[in-house]
PDB file of N, CA and C in Angstrom:
ATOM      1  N   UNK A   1      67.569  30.438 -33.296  1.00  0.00           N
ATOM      2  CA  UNK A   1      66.835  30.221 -32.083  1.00  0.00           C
ATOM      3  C   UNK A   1      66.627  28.724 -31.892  1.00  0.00           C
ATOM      4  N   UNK A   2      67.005  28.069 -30.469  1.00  0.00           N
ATOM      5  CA  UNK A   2      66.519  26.595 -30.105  1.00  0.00           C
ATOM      6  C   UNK A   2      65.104  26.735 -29.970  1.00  0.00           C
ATOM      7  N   UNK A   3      64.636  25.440 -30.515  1.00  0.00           N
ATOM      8  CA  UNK A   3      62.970  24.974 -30.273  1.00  0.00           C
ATOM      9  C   UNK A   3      63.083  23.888 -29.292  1.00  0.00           C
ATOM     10  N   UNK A   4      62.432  24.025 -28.333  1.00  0.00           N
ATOM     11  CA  UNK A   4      62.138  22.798 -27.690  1.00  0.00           C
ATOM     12  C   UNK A   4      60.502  22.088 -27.975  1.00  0.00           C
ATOM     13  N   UNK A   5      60.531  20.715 -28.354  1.00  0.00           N
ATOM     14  CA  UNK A   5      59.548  20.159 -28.603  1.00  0.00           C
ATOM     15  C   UNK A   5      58.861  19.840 -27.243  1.00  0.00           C
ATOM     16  N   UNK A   6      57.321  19.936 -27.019  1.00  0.00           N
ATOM     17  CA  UNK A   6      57.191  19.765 -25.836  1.00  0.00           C
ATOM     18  C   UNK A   6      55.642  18.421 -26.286  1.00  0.00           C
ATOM     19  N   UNK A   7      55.657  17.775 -25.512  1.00  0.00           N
ATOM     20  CA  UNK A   7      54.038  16.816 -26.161  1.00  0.00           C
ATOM     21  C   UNK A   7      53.267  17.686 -25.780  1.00  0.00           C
ATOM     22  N   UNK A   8      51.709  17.025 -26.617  1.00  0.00           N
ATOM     23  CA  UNK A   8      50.591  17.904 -26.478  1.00  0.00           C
ATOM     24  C   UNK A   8      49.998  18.384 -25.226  1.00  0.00           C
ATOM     25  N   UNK A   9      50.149  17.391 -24.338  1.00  0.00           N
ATOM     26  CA  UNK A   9      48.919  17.594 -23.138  1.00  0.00           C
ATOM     27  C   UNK A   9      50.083  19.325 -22.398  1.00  0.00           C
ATOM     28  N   UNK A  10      50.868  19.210 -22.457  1.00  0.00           N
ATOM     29  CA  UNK A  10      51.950  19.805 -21.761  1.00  0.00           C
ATOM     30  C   UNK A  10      51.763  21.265 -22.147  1.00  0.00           C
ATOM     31  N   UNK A  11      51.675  21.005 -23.818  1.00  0.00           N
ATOM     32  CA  UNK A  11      52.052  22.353 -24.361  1.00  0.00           C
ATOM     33  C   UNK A  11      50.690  23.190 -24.486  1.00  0.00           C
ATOM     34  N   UNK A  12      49.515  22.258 -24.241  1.00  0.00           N
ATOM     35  CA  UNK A  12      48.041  22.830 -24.282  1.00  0.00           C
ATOM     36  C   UNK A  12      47.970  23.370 -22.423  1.00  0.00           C
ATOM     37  N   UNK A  13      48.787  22.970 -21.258  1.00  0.00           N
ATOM     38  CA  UNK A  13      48.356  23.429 -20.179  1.00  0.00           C
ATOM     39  C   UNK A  13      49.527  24.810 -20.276  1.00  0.00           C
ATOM     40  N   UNK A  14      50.786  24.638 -20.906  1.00  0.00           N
ATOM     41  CA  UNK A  14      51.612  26.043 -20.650  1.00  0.00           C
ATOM     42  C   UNK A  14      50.826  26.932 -21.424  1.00  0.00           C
ATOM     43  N   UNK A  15      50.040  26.972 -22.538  1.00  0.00           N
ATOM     44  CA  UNK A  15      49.633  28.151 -23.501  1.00  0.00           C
ATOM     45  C   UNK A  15      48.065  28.693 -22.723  1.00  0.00           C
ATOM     46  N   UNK A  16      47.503  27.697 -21.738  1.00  0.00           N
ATOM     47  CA  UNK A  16      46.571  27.881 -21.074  1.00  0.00           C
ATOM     48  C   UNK A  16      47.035  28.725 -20.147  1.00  0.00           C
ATOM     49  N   UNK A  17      48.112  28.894 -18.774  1.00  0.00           N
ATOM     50  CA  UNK A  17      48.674  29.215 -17.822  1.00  0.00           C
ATOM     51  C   UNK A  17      49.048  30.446 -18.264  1.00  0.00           C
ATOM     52  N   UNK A  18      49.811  30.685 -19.389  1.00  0.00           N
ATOM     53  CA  UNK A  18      49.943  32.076 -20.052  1.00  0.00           C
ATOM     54  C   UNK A  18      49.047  32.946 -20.012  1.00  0.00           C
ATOM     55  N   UNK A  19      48.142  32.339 -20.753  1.00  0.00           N
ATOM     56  CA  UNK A  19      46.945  32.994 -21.250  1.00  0.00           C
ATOM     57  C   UNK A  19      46.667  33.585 -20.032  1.00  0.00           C
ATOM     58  N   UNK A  20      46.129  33.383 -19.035  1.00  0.00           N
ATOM     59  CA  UNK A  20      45.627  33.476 -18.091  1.00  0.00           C
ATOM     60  C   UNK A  20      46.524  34.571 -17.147  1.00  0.00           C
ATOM     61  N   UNK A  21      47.570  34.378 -17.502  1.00  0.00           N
ATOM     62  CA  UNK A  21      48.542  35.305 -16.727  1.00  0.00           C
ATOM     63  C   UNK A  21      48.809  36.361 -17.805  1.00  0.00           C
ATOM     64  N   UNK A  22      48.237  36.775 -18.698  1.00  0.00           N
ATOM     65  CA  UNK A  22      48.469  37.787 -20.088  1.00  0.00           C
ATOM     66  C   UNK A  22      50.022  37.423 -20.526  1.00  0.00           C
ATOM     67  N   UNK A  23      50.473  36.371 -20.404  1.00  0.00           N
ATOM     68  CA  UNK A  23      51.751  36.487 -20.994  1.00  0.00           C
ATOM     69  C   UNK A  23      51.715  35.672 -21.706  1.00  0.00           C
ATOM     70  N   UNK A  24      53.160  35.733 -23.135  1.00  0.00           N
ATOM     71  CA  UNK A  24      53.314  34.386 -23.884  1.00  0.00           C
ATOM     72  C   UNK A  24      53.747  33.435 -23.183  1.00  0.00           C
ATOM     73  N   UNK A  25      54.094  32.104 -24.246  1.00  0.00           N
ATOM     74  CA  UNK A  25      54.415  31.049 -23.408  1.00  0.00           C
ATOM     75  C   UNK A  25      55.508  31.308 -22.894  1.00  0.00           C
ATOM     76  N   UNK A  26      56.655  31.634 -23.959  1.00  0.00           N
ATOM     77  CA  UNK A  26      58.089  32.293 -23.751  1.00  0.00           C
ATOM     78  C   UNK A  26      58.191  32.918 -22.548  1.00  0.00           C
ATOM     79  N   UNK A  27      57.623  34.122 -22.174  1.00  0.00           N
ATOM     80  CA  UNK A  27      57.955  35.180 -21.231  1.00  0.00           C
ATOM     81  C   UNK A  27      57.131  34.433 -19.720  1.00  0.00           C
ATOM     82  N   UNK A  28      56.080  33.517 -20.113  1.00  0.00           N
ATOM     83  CA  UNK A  28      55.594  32.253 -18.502  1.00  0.00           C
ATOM     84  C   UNK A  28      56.816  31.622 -18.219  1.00  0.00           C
ATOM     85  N   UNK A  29      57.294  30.657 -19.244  1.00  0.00           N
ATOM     86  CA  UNK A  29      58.278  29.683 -18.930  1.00  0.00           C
ATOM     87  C   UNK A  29      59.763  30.435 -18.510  1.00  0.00           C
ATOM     88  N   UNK A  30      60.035  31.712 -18.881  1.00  0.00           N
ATOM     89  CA  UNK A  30      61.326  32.613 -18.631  1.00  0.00           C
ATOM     90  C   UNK A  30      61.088  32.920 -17.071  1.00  0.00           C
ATOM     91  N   UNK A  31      59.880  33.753 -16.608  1.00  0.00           N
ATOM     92  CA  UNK A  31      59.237  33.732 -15.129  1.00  0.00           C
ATOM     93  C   UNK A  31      59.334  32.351 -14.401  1.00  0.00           C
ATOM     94  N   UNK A  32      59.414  31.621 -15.268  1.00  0.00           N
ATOM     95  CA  UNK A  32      59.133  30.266 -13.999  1.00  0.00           C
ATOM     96  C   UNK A  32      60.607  29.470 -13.791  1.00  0.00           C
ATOM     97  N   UNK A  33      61.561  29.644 -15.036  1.00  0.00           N
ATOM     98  CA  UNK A  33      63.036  29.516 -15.069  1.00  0.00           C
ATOM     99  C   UNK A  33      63.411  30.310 -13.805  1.00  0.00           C
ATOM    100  N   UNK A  34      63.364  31.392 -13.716  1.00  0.00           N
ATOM    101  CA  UNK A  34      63.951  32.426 -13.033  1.00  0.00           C
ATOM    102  C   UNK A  34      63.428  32.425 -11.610  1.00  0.00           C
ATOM    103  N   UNK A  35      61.908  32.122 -11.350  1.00  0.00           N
ATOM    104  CA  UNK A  35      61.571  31.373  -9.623  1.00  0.00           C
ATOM    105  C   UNK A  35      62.285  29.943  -9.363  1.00  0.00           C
ATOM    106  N   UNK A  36      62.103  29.241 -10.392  1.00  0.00           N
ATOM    107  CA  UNK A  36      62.727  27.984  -9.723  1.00  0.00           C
ATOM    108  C   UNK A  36      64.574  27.848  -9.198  1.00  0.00           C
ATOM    109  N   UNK A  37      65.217  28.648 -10.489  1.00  0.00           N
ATOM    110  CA  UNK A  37      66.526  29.018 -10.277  1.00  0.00           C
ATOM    111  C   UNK A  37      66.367  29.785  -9.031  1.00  0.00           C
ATOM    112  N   UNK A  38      65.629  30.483  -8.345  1.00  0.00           N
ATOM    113  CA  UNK A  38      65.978  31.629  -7.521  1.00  0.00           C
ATOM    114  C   UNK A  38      65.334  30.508  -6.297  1.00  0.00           C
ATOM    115  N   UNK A  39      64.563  29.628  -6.207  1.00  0.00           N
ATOM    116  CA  UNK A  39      63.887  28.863  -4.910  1.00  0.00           C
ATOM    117  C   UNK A  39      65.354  28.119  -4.761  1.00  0.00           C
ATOM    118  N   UNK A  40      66.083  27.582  -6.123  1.00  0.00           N
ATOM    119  CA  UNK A  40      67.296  26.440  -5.793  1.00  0.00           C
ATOM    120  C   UNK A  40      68.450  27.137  -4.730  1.00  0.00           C
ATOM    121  N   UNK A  41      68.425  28.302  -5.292  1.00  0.00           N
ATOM    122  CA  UNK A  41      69.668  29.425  -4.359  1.00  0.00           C
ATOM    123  C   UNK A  41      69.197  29.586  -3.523  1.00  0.00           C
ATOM    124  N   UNK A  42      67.916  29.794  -2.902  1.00  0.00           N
ATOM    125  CA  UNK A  42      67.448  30.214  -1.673  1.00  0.00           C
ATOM    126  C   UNK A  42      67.839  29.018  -0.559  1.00  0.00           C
ATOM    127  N   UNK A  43      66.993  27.440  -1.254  1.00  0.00           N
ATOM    128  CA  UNK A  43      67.392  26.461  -0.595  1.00  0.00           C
ATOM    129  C   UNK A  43      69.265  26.518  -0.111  1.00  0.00           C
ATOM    130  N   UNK A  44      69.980  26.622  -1.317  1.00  0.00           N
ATOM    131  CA  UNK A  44      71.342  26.351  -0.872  1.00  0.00           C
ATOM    132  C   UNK A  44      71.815  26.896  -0.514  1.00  0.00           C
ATOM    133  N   UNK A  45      71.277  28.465   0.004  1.00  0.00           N
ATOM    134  CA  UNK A  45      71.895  29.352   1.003  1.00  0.00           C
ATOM    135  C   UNK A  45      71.816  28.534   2.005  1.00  0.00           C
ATOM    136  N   UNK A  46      70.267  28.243   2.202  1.00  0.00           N
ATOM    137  CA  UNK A  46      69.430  27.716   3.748  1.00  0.00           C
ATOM    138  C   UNK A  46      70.486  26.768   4.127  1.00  0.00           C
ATOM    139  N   UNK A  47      70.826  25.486   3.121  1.00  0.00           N
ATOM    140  CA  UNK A  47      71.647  24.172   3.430  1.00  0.00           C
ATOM    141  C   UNK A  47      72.662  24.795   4.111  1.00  0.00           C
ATOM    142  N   UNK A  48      73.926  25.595   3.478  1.00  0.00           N
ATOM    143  CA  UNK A  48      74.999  26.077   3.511  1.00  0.00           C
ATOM    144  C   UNK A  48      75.141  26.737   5.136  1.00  0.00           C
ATOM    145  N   UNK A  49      74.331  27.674   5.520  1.00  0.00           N
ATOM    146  CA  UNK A  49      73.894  28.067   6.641  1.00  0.00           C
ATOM    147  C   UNK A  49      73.765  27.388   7.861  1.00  0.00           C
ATOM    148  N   UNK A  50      72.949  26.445   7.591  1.00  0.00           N
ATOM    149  CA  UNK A  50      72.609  25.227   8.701  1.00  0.00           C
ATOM    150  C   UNK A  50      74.021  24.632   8.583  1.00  0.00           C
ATOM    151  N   UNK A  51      74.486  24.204   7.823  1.00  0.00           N
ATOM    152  CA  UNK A  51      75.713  23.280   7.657  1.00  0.00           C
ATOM    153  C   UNK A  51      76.731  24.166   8.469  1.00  0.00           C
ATOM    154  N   UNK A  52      77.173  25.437   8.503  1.00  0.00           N
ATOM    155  CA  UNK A  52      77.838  26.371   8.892  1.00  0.00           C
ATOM    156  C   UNK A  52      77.697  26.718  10.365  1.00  0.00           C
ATOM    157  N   UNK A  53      76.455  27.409  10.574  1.00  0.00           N
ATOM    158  CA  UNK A  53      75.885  27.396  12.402  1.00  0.00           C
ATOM    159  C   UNK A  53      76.265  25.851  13.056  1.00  0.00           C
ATOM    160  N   UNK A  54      76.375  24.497  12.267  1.00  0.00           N
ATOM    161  CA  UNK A  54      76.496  23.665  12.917  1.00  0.00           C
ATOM    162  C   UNK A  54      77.623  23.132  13.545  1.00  0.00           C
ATOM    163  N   UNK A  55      78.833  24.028  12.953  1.00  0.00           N
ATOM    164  CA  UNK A  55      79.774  23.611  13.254  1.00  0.00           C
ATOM    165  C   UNK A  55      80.151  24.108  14.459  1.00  0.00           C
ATOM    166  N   UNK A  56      81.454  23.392  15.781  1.00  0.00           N
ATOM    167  CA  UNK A  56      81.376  24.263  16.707  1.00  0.00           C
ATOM    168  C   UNK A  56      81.759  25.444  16.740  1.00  0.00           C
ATOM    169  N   UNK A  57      81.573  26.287  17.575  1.00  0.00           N
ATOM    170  CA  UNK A  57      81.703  27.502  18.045  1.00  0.00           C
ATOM    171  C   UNK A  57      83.460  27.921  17.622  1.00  0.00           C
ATOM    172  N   UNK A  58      83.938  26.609  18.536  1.00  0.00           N
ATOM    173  CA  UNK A  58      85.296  26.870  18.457  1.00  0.00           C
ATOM    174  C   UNK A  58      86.607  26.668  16.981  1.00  0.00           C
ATOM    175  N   UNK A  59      85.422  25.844  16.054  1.00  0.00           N
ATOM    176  CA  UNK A  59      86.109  25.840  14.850  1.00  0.00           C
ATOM    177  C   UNK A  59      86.001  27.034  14.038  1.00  0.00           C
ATOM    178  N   UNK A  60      84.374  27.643  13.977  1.00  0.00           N
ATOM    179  CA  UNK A  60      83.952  29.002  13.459  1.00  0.00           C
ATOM    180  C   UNK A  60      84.897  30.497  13.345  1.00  0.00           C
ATOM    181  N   UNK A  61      85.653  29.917  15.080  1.00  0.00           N
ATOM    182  CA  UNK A  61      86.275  31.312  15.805  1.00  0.00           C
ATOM    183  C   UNK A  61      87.383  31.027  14.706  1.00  0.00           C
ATOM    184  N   UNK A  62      88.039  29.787  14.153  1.00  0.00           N
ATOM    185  CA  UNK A  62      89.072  29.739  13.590  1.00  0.00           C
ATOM    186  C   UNK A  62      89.462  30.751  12.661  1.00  0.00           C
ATOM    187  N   UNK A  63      88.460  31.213  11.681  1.00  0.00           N
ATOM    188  CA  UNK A  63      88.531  32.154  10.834  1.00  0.00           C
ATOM    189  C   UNK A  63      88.657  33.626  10.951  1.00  0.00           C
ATOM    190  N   UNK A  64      88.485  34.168   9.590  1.00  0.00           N
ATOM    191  CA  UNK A  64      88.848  35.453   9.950  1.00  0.00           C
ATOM    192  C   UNK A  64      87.051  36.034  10.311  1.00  0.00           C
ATOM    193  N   UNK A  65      86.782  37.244  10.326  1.00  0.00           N
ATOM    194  CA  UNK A  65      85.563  37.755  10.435  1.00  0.00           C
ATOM    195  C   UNK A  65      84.472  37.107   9.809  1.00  0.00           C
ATOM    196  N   UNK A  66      84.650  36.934   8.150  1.00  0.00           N
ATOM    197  CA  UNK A  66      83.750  36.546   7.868  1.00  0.00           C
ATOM    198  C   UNK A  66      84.048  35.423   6.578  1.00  0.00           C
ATOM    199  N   UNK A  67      83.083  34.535   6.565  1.00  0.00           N
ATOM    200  CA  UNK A  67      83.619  33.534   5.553  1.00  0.00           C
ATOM    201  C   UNK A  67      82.519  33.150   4.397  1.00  0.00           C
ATOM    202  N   UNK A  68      83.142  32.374   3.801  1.00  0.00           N
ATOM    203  CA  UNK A  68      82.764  32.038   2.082  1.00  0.00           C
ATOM    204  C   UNK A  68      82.081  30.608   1.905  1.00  0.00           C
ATOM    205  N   UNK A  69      81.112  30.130   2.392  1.00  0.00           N
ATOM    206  CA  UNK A  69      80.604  28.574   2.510  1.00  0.00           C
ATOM    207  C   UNK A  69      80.218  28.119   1.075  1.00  0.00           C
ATOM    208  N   UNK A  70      80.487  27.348   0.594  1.00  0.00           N
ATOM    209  CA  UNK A  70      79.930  27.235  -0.784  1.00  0.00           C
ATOM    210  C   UNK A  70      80.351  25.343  -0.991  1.00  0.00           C
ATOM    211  N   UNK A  71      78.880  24.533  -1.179  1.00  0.00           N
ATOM    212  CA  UNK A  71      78.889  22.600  -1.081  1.00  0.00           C
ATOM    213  C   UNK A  71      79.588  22.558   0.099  1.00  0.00           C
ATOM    214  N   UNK A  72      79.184  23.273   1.235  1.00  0.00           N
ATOM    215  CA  UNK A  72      79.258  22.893   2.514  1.00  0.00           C
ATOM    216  C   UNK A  72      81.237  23.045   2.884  1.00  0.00           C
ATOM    217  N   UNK A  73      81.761  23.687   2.550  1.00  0.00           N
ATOM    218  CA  UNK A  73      83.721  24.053   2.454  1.00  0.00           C
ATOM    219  C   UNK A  73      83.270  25.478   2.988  1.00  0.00           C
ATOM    220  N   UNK A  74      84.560  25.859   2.955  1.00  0.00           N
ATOM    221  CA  UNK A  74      84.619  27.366   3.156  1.00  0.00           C
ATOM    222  C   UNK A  74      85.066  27.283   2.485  1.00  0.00           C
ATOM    223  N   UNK A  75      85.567  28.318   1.073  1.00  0.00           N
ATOM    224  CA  UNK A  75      86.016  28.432   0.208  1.00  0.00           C
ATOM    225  C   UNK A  75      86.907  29.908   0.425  1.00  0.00           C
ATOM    226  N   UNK A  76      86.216  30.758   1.473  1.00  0.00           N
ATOM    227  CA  UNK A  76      87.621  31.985   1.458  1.00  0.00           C
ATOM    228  C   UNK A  76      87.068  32.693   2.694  1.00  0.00           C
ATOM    229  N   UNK A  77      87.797  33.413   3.185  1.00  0.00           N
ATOM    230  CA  UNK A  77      87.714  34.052   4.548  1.00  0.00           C
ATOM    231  C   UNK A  77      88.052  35.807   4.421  1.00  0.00           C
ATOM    232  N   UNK A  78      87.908  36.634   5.244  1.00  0.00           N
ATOM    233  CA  UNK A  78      88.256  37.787   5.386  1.00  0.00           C
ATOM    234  C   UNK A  78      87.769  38.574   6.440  1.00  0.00           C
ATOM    235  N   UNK A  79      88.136  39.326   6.828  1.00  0.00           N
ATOM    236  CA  UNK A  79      87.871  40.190   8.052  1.00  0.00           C
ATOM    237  C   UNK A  79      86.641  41.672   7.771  1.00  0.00           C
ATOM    238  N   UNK A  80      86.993  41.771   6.329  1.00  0.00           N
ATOM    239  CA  UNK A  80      86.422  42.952   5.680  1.00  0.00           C
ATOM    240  C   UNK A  80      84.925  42.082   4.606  1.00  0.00           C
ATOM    241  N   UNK A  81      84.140  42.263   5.345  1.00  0.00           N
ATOM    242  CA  UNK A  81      83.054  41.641   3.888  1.00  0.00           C
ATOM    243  C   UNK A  81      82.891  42.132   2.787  1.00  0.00           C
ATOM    244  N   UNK A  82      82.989  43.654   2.278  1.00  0.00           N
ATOM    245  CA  UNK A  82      82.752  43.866   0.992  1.00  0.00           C
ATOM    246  C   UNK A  82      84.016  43.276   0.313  1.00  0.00           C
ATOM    247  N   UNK A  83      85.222  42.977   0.689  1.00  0.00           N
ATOM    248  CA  UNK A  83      86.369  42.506  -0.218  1.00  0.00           C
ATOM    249  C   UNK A  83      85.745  40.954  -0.299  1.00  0.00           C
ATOM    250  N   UNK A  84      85.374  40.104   0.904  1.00  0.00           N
ATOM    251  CA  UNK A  84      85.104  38.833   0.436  1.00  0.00           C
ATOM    252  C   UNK A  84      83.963  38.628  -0.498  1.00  0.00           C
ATOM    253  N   UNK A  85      83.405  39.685  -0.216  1.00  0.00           N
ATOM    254  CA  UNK A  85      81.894  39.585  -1.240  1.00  0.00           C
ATOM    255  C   UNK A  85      82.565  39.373  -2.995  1.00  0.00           C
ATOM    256  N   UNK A  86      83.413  40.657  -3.066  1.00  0.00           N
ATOM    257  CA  UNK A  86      83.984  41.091  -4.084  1.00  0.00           C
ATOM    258  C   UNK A  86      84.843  39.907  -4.527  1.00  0.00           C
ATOM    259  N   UNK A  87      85.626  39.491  -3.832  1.00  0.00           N
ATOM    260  CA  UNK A  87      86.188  38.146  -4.365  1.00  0.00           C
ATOM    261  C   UNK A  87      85.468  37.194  -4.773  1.00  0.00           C
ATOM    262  N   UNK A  88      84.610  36.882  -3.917  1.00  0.00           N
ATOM    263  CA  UNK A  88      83.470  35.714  -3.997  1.00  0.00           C
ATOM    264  C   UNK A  88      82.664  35.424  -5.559  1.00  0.00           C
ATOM    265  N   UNK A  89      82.517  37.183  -5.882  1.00  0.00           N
ATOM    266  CA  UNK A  89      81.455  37.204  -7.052  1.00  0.00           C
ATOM    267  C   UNK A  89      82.266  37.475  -8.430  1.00  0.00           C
ATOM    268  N   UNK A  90      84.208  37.547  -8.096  1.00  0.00           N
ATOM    269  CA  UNK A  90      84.880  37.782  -8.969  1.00  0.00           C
ATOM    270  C   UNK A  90      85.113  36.048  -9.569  1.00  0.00           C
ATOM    271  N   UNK A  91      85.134  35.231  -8.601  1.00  0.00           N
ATOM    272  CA  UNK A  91      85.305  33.646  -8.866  1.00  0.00           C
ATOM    273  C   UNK A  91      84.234  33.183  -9.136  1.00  0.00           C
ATOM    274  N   UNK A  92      82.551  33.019  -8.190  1.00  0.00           N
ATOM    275  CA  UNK A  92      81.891  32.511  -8.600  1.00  0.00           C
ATOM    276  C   UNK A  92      80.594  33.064  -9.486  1.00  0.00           C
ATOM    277  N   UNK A  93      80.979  34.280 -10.029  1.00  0.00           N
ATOM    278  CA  UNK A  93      79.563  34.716 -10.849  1.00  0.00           C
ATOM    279  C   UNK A  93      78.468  34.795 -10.032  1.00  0.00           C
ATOM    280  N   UNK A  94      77.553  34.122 -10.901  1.00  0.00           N
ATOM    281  CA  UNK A  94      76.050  34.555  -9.784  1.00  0.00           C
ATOM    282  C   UNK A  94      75.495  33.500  -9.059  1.00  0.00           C
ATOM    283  N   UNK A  95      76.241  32.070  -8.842  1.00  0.00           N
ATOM    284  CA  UNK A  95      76.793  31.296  -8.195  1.00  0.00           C
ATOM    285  C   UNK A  95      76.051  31.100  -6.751  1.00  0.00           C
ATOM    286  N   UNK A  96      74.771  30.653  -6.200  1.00  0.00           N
ATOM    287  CA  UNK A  96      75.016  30.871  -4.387  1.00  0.00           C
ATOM    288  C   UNK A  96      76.032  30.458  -3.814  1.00  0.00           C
ATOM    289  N   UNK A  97      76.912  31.371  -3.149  1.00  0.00           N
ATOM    290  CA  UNK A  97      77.867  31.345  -2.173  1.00  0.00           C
ATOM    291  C   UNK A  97      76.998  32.153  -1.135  1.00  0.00           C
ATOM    292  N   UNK A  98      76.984  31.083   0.098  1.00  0.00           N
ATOM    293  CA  UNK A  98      76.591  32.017   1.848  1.00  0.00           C
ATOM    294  C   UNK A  98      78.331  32.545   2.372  1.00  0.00           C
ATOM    295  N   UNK A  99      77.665  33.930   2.319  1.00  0.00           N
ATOM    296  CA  UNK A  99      79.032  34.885   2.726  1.00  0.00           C
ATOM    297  C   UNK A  99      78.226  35.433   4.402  1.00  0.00           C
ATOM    298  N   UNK A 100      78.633  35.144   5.426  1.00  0.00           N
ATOM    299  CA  UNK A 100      78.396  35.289   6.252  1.00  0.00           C
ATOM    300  C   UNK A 100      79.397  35.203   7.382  1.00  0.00           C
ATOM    301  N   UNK A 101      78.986  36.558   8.925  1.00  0.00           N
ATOM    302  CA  UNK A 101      79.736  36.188   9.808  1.00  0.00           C
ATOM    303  C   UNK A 101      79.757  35.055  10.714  1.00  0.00           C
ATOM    304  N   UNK A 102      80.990  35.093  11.264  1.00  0.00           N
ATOM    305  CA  UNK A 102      81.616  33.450  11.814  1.00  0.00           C
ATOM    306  C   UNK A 102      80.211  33.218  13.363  1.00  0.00           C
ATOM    307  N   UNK A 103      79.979  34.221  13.389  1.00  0.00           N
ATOM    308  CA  UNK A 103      79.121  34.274  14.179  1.00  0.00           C
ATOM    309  C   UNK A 103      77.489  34.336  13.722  1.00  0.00           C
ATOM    310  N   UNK A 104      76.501  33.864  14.553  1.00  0.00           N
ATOM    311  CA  UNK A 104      74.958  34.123  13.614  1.00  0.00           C
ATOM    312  C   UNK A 104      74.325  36.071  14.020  1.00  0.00           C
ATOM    313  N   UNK A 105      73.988  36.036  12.697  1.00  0.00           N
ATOM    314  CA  UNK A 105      73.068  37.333  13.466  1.00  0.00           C
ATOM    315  C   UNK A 105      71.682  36.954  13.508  1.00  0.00           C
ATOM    316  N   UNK A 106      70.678  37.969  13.652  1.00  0.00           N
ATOM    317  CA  UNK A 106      69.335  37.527  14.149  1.00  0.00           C
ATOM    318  C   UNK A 106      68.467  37.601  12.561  1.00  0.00           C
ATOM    319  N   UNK A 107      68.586  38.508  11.800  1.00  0.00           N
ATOM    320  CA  UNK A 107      68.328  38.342  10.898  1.00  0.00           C
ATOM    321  C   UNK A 107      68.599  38.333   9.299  1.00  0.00           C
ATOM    322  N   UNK A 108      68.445  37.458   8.519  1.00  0.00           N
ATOM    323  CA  UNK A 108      68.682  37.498   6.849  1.00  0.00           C
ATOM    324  C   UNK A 108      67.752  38.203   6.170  1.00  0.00           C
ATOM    325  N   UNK A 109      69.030  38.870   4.877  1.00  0.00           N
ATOM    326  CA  UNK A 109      67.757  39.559   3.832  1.00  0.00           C
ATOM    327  C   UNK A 109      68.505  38.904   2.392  1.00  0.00           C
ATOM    328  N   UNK A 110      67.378  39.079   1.787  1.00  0.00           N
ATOM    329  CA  UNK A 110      68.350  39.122   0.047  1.00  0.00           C
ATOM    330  C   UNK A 110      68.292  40.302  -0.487  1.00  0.00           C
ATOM    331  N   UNK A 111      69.548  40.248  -1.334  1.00  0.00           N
ATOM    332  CA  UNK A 111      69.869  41.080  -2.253  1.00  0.00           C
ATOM    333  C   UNK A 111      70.601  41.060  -3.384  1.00  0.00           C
ATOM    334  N   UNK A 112      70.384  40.712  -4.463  1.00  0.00           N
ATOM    335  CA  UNK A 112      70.568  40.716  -5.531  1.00  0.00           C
ATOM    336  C   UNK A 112      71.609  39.028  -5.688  1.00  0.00           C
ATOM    337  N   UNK A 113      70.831  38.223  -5.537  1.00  0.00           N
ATOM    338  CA  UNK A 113      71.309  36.920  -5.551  1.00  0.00           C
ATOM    339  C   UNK A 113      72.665  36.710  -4.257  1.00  0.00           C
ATOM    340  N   UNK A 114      72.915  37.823  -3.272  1.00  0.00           N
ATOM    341  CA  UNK A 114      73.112  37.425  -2.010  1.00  0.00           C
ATOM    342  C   UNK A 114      72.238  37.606  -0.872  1.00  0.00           C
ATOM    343  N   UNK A 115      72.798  36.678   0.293  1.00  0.00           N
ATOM    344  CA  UNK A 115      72.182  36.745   1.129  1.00  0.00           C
ATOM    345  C   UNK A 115      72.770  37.737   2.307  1.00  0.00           C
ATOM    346  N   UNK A 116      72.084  38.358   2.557  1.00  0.00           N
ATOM    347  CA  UNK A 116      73.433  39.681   4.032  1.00  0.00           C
ATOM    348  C   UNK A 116      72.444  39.375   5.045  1.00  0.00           C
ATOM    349  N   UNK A 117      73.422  39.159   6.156  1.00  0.00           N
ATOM    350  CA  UNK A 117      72.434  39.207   7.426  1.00  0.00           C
ATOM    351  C   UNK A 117      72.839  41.026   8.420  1.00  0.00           C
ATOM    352  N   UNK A 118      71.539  41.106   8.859  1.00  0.00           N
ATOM    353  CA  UNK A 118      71.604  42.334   9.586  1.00  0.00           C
ATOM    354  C   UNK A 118      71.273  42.264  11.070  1.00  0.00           C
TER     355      UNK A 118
END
């Protein structure tokens, strides 16, 4: 098992924060790994999205149905979304990639580290 050394003032406010939340430090700091990882994907859907709606209309149409945005590229296209999904998560793991149509819909949901709009 890795130890991470942490200084005092630090390691007296995480064993406090635990406490308080009935958990160890381990299973606080695993909860707070796992919000901050999950706020970073949320943000880089959001980026990816905006970056995507911004482009024109008429470059969007270029593609097929639906596409693969990932550091602001398209990275893959398809007409069928569960195959691009399926590709998407065969290359990038659990990765945020915004898989979305070329067009906006009105609303986003998550699900299981994607984003689907309905």
């Amino acid at each position: 098992m890795a130890r991470i050394v942490l200084d005092e003032p630090l390691a007296a406010e995480l064993k406090e924060v635990a406490k308080q939340s009935d958990m160890t430090v381990e299973a606080w700091i695993s909860e707070a790994v796992k919000r901050a990882r999950w706020e970073a994907q949320r943000n880089k859907i959001r980026d990816e999205s905006e970056w995507w709606f911004a482009q024109p209309l008429k470059t969007r149409q270029s593609f097929s149905k639906f596409v693969a945005v990932h550091q602001r590229e398209v990275v893959d296209t398809d007409d069928d979304e569960q195959t691009l999904i399926n590709r998407v998560r065969r290359k990038y793991g659990k990765t945020a990639v915004l898989i979305t149509p070329i067009e906006e819909r009105s609303e986003v949901r998550v699900v299981n580290y994607r984003f689907e709009s309905v």
